[in-house]
Protein backbone atom coordinates (compact mmCIF):
# COMPACT_ATOMS: atom_id res chain seq x y z
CA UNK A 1 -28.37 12.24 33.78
CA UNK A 2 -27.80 15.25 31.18
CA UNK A 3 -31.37 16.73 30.55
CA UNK A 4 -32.21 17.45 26.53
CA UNK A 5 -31.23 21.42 26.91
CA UNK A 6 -27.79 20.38 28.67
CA UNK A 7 -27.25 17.49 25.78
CA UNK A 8 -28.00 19.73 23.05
CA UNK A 9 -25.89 22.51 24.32
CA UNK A 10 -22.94 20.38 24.59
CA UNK A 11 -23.59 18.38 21.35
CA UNK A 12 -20.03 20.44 19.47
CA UNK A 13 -17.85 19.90 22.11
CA UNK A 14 -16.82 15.91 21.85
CA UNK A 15 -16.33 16.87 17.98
CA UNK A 16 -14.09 20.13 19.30
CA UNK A 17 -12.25 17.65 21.46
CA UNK A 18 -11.51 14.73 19.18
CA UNK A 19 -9.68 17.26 16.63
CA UNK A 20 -7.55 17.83 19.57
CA UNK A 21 -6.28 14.14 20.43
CA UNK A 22 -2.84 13.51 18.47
CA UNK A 23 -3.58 10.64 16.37
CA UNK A 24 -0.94 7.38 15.46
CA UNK A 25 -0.02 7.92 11.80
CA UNK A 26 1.03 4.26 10.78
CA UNK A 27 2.07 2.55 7.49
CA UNK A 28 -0.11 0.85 6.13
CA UNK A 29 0.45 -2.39 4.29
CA UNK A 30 -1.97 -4.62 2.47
CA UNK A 31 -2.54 -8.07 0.65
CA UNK A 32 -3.08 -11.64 1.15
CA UNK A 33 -0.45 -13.54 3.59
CA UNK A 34 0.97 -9.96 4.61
CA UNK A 35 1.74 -10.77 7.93
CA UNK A 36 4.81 -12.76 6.83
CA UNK A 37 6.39 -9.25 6.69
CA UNK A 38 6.07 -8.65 10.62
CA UNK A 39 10.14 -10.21 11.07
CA UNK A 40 11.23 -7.75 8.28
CA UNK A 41 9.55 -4.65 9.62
CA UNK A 42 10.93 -5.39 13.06
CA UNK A 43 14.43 -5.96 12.23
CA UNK A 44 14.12 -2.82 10.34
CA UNK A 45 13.35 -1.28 13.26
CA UNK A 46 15.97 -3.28 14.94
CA UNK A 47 13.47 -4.52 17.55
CA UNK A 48 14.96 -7.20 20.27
CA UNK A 49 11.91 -8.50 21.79
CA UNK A 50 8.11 -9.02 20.41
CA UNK A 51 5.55 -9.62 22.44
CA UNK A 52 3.07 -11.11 20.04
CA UNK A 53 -1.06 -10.76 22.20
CA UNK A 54 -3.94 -12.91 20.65
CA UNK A 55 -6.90 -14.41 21.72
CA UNK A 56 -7.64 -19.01 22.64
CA UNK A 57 -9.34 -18.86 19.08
CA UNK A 58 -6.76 -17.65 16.96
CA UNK A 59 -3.63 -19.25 18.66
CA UNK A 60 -6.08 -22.68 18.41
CA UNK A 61 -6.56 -21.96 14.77
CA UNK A 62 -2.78 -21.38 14.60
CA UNK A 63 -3.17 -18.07 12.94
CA UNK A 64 -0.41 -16.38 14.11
CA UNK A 65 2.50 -18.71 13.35
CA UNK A 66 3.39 -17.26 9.87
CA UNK A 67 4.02 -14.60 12.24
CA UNK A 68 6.43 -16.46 14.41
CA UNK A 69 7.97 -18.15 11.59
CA UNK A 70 8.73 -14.24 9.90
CA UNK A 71 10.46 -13.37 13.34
CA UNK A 72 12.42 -16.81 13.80
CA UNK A 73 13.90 -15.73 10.35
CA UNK A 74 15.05 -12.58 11.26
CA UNK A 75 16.79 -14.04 14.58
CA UNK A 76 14.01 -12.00 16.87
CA UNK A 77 12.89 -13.47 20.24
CA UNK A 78 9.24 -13.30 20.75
CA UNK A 79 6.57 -14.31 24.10
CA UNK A 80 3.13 -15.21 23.06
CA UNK A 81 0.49 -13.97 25.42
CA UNK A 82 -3.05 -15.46 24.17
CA UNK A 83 -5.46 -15.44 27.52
CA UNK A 84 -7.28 -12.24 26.05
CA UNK A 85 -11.26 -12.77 26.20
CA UNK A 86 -14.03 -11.48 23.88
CA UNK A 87 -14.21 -8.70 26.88
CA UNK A 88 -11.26 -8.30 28.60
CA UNK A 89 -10.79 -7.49 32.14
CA UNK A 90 -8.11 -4.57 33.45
CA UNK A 91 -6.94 -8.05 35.53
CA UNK A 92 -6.32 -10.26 31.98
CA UNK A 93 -4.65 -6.35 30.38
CA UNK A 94 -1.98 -6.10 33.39
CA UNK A 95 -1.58 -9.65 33.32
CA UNK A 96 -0.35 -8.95 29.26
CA UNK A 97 2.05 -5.91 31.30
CA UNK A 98 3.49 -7.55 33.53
CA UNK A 99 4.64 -10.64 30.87
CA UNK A 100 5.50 -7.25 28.24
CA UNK A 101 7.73 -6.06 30.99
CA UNK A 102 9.27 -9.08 32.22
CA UNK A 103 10.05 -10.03 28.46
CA UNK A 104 11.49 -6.86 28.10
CA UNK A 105 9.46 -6.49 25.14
CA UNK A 106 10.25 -3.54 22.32
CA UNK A 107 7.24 -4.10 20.17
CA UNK A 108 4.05 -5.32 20.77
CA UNK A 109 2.39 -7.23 17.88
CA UNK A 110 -1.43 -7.17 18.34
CA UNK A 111 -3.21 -10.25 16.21
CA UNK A 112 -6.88 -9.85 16.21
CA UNK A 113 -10.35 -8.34 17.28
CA UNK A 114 -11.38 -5.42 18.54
CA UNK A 115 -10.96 -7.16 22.40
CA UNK A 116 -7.19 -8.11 21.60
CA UNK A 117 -6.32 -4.30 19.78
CA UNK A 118 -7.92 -2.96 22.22
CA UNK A 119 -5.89 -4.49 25.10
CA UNK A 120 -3.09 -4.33 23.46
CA UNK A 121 -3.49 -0.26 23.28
CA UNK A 122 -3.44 -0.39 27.36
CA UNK A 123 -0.54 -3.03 27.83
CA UNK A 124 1.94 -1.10 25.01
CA UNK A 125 0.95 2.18 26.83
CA UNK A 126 1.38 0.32 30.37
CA UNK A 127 4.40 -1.69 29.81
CA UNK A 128 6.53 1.60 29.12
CA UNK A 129 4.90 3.52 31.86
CA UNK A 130 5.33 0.50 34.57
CA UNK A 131 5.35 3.13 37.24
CA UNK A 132 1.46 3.87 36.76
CA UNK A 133 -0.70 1.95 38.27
CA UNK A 134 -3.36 0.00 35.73
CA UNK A 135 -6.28 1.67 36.87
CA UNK A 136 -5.11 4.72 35.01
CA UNK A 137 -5.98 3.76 31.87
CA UNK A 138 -9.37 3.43 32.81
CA UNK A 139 -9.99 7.41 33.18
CA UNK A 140 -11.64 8.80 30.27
CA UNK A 141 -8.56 10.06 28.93
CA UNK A 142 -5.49 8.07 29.75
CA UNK A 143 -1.97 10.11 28.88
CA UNK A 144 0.80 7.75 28.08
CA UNK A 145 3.74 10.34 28.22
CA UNK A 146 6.47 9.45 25.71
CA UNK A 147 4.79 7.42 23.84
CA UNK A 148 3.39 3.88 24.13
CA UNK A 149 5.85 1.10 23.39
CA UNK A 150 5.67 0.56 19.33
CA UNK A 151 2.41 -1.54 18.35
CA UNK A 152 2.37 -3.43 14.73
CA UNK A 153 -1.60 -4.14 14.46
CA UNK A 154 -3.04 -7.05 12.51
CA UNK A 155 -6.81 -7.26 12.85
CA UNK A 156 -8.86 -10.50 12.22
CA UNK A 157 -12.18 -9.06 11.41
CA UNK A 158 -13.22 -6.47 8.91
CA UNK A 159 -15.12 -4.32 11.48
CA UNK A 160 -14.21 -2.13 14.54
CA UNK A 161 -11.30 -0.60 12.14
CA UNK A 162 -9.98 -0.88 16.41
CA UNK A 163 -6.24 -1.29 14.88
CA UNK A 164 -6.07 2.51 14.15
CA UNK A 165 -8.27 4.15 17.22
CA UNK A 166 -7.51 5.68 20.19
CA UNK A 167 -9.81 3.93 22.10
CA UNK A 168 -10.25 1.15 23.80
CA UNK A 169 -12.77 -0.30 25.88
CA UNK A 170 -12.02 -2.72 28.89
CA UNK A 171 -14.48 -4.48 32.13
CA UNK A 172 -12.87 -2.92 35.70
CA UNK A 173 -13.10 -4.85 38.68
CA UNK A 174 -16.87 -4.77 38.83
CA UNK A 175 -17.84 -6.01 35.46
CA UNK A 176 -18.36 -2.46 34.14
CA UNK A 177 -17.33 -2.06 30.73
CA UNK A 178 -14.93 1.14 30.71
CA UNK A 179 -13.93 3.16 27.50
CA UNK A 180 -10.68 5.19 27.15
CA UNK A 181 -8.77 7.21 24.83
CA UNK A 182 -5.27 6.25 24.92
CA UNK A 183 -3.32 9.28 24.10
CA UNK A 184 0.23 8.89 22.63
CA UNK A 185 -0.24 5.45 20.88
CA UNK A 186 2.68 4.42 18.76
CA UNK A 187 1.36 2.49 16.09
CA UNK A 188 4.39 1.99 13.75
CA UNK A 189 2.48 -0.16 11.44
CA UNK A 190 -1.28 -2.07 10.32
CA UNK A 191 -1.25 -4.89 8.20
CA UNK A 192 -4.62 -5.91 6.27
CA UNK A 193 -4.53 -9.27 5.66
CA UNK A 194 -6.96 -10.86 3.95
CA UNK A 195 -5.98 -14.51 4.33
CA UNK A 196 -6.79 -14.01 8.23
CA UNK A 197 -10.57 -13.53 7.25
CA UNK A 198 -10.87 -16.43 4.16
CA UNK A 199 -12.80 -18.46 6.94
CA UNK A 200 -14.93 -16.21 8.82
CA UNK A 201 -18.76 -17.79 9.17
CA UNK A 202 -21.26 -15.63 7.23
CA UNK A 203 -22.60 -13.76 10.13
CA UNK A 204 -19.35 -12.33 11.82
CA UNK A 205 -18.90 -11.04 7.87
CA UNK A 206 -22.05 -9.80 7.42
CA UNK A 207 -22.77 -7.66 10.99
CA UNK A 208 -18.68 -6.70 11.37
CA UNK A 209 -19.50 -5.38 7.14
CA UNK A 210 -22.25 -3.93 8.81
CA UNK A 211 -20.44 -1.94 11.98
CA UNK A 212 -17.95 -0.85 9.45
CA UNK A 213 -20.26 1.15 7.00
CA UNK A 214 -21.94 2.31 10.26
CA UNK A 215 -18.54 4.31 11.15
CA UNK A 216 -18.38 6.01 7.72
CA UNK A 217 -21.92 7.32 7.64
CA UNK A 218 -21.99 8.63 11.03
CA UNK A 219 -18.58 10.17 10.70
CA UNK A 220 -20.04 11.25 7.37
CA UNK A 221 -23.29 12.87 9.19
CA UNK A 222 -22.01 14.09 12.48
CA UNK A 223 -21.65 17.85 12.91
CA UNK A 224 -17.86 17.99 12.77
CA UNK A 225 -15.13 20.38 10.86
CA UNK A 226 -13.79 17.39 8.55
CA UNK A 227 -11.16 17.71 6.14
CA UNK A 228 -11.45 16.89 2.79
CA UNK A 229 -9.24 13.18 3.25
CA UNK A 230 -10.99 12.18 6.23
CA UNK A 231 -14.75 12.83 4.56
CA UNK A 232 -13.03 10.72 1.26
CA UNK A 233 -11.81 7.92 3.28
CA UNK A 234 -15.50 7.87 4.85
CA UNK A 235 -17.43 7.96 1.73
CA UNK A 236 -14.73 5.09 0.27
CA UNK A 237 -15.57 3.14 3.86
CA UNK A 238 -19.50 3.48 2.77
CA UNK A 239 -18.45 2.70 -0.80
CA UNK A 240 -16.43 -0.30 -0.65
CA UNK A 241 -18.67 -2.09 1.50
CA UNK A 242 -22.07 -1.17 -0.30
CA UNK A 243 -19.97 -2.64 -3.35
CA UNK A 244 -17.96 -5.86 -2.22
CA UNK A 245 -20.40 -7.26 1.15
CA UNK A 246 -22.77 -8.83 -1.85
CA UNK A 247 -20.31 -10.12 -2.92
CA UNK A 248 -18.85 -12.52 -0.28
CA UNK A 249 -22.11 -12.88 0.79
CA UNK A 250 -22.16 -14.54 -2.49
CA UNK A 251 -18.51 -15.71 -2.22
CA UNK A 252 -16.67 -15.86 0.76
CA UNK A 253 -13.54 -17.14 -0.85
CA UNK A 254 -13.23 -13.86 -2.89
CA UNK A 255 -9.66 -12.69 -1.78
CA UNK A 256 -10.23 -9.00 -3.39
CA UNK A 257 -13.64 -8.77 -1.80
CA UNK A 258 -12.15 -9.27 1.47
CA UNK A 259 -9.32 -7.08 1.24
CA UNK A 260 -12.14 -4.35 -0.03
CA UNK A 261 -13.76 -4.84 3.47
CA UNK A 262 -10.35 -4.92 5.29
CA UNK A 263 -9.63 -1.27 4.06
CA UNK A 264 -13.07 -0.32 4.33
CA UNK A 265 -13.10 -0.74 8.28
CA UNK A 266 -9.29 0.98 8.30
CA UNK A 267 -11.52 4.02 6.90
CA UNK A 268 -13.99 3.47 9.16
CA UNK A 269 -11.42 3.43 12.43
CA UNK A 270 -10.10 6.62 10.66
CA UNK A 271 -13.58 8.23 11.23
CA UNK A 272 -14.35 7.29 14.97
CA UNK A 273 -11.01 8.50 15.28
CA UNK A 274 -11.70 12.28 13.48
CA UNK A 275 -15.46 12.65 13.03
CA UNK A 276 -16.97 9.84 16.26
CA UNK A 277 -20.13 7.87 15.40
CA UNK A 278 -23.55 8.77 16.34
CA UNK A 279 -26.69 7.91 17.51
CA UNK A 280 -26.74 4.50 16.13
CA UNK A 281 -24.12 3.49 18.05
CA UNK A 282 -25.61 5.00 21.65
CA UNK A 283 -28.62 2.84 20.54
CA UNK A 284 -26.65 -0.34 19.29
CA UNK A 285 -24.57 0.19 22.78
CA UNK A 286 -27.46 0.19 25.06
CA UNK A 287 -29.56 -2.55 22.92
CA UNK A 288 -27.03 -5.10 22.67
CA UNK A 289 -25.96 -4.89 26.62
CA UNK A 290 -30.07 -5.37 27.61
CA UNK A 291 -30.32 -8.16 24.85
CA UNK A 292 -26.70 -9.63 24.44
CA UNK A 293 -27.00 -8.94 20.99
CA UNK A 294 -24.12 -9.36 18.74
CA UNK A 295 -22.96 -5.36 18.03
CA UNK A 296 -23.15 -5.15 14.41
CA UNK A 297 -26.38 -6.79 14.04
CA UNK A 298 -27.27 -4.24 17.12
CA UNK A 299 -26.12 -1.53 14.36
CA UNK A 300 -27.99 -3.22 11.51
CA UNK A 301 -31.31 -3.17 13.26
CA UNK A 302 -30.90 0.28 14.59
CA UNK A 303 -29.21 2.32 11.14
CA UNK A 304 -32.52 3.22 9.30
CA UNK A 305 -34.50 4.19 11.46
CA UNK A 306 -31.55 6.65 12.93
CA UNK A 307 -30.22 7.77 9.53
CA UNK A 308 -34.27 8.57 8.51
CA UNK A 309 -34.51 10.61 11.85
CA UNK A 310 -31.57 12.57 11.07
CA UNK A 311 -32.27 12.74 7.17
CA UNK A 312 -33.85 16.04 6.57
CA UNK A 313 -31.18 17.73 8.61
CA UNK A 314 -28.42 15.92 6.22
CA UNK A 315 -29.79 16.33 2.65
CA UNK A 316 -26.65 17.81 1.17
CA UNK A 317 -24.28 14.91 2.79
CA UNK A 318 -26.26 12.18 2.03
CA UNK A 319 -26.68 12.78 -1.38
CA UNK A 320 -23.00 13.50 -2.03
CA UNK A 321 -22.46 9.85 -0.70
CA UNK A 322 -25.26 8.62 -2.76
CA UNK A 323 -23.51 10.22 -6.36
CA UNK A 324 -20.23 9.11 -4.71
CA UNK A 325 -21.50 5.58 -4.51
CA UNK A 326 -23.20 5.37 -7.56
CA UNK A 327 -26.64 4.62 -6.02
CA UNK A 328 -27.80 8.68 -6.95
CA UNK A 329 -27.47 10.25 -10.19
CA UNK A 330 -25.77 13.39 -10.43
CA UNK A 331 -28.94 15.69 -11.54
CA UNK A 332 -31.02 14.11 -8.67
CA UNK A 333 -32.10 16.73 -5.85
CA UNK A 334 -30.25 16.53 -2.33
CA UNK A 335 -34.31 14.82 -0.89
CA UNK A 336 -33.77 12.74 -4.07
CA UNK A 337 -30.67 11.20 -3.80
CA UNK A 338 -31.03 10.74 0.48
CA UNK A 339 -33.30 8.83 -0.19
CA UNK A 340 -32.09 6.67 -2.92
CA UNK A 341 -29.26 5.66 -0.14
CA UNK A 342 -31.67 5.02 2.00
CA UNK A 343 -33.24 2.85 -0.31
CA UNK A 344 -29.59 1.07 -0.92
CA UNK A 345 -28.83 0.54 2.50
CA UNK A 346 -32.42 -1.24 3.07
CA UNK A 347 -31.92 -3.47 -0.01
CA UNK A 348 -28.50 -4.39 1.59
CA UNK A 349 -29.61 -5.03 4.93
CA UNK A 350 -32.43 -7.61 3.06
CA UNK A 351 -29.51 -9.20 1.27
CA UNK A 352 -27.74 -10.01 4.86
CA UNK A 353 -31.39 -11.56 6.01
CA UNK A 354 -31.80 -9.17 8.64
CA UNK A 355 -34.83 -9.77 10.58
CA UNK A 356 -37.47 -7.39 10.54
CA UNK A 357 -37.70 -5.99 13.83
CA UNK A 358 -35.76 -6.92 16.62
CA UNK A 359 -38.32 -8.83 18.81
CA UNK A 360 -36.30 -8.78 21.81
CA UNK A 361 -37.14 -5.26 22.90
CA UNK A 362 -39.06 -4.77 25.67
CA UNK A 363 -41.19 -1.86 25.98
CA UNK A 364 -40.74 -1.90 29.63
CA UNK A 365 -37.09 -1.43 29.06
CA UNK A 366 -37.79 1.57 27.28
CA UNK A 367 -36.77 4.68 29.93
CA UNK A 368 -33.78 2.36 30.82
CA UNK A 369 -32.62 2.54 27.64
CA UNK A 370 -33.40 6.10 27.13
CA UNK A 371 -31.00 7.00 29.58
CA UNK A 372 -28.53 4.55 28.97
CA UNK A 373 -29.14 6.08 25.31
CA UNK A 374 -28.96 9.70 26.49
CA UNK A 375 -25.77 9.24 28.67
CA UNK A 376 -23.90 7.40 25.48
CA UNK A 377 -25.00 10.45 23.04
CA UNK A 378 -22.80 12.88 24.59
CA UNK A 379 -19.54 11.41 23.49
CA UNK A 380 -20.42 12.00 19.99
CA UNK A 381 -21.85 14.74 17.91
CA UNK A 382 -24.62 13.89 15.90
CA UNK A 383 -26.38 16.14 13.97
CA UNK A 384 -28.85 17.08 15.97
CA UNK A 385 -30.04 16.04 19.69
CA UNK A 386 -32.70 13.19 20.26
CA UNK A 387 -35.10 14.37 23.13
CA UNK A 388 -36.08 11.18 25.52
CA UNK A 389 -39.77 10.85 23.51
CA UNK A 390 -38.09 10.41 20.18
CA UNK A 391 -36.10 8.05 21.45
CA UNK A 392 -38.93 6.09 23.08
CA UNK A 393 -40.67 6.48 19.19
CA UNK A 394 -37.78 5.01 17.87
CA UNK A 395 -36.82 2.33 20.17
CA UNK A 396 -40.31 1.32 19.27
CA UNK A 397 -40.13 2.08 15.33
CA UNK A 398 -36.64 -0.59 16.08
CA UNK A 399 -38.70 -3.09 17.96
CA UNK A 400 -41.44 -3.26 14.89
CA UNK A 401 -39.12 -2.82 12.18
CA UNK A 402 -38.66 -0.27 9.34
């Protein structure tokens, strides 16, 4: 396990590294019933053969056969493959391969969660490399030479912005949870469409709203060289949700509202992608494996506490978000204004009905999670390195509340 000196004097390089990953560049389309334009953009791109990956639930809800119905227009031959599970398995993943190559698909349409974008990143990649054996796409960095095979990504929640990353995470053999980054993804296109979400239940809005904002801000704090687009699309990830989650919590019909939150998690895939997340994810992570706690409300419980830890050390940033946002006036000092989001992102969490405290923690559990905590941290670059007691304080400052 990295000690505190070897953590801290590594805590540049996964930022370093990241800026050196080529990153998919795909169009990106928007609106309401969007997916209707899959059969145009493939026989634009004169694909023969979709294979078109979803999970039991959406096939069940039928979701995908405006989909089908766009590609039987067109005159384009399509396999479904739907067995992928909330956490796939490398077994379920080659089984979506092996059906991509026997197809002889060109395209692979991913409809879905983070679970089924995330698969789909391993069988695109696997099905044009079908000399490699699965396994190598669980390394830490998996090189698909050439190219994946071309991926059109439609996701079905508003919250792991997983359509546009280069990671993925999939369960070897063993039941260990593996994440990659797929390099040489071929995302041609992502469509947002907001129809897909019209009937998600209140909670996977609220704690997938939740996860998104969580990528902006920490992409927004972490000690990375951003440029000026990807700190924009950041601050408009933090900006559209602080602005339209109220409002479907107040409305859940509210088309725009959802398409706000749609683009919002696009911006916040953008900044796992360029600037990684943070501490409140390596806490989230290890919280919600102990616990089986949904992620986002993982995130939710743990995002004050870490953002207040790391405040004085991000003055300037935070209050450029908070005059972005409108929550800060624009003569308010840097303390000021940080703490005015703060403030925001409390009042927002209270509007969700977060708990206070998450009860669940065990203070026994606390060096186990301190190192599951302390291994997770050094994929990211946070603004400054947590040593093992402040980690314990705010595990604890978690387990009361904030």
């Amino acid at each position: 396990m990295p000690s505190y000196v070897e953590r801290k004097a590594i805590r540049k390089v996964p930022g370093k590294v990241i800026g050196a990953v080529p990153l998919p560049k795909p169009k990106l389309i928007e609106g309401f019933g969007k997916r209707t334009l899959v059969g145009e953009i493939c026989a634009r791109k004169e694909y023969k053969s979709v294979l078109l990956v979803t999970d039991e639930t959406i096939f069940g809800l039928k979701l995908h056969e405006k989909i089908l119905h766009s590609l039987d227009e067109h005159g384009i031959k399509y396999t479904i493959f739907h067995n992928i599970s909330s956490e796939p398995t490398i077994d379920i993943v080659d089984e979506g391969r092996k059906i991509a190559i026997e197809c002889k698909a060109d395209v692979v349409v991913a409809l879905g969660g983070g679970s089924v974008l995330d698969s789909c990143k391993i069988i695109a990649s696997g099905a044009k490399h079908p000399h490699l054996p699965i396994k190598h796409y669980l390394h830490k960095f998996a090189i698909a030479e050439g190219g994946s095979l071309p991926m059109i990504n439609i996701p079905t929640t508003a919250g792991t912005g997983a359509e546009c990353t280069v990671g993925a995470v999939v369960k070897n053999e063993d039941g260990t949870k593996n994440s990659t980054v797929v390099i040489g993804l071929d995302i041609v296109s992502v469509i947002l469409d907001s129809e897909l979400l019209i009937g998600a239940p209140q909670e996977i809005t609220k704690w997938c709203a939740i996860d998104a904002l969580s990528h902006g801000m920490e992409g927004l704090l972490a000690d990375v060289d951003s440029d000026s687009e990807d700190i924009h699309k950041s601050r408009e990830c933090v900006r559209l949700i602080m602005e339209n989650l109220p409002k479907l919590l107040n409305d859940p019909k509210n088309i725009e509202a959802r398409q706000a939150t749609l683009l919002a998690a696009h911006y916040g895939g953008n900044a796992i992608n360029t600037q990684l997340a943070g501490y409140v994810h390596a806490f989230a992570h290890s919280i919600g494996a102990l616990y089986h706690i949904p992620h986002g409300k993982a995130i939710a419980w743990s995002l004050i506490p870490i953002i207040e830890a790391q405040e004085y050390m991000c003055y300037n940033k935070m209050a450029c978000l908070a005059k972005y946002c409108h929550i800060a006036d624009k003569n308010d000092t840097a303390p000021k204004a940080a703490d005015k989001l703060v403030g925001a992102l409390k009042a927002l969490l209270d509007m969700c009905g977060l708990e206070k405290g998450c009860e669940l923690i065990d203070t026994n559990d606390y060096d186990k999670m301190t190192e599951m905590i302390d291994a997770d941290s050094i994929n990211y670059s946070p603004s400054r390195t947590l040593s093992d007691s402040e980690i314990h304080m705010l595990l604890d400052q978690i387990r009361r509340g904030f």
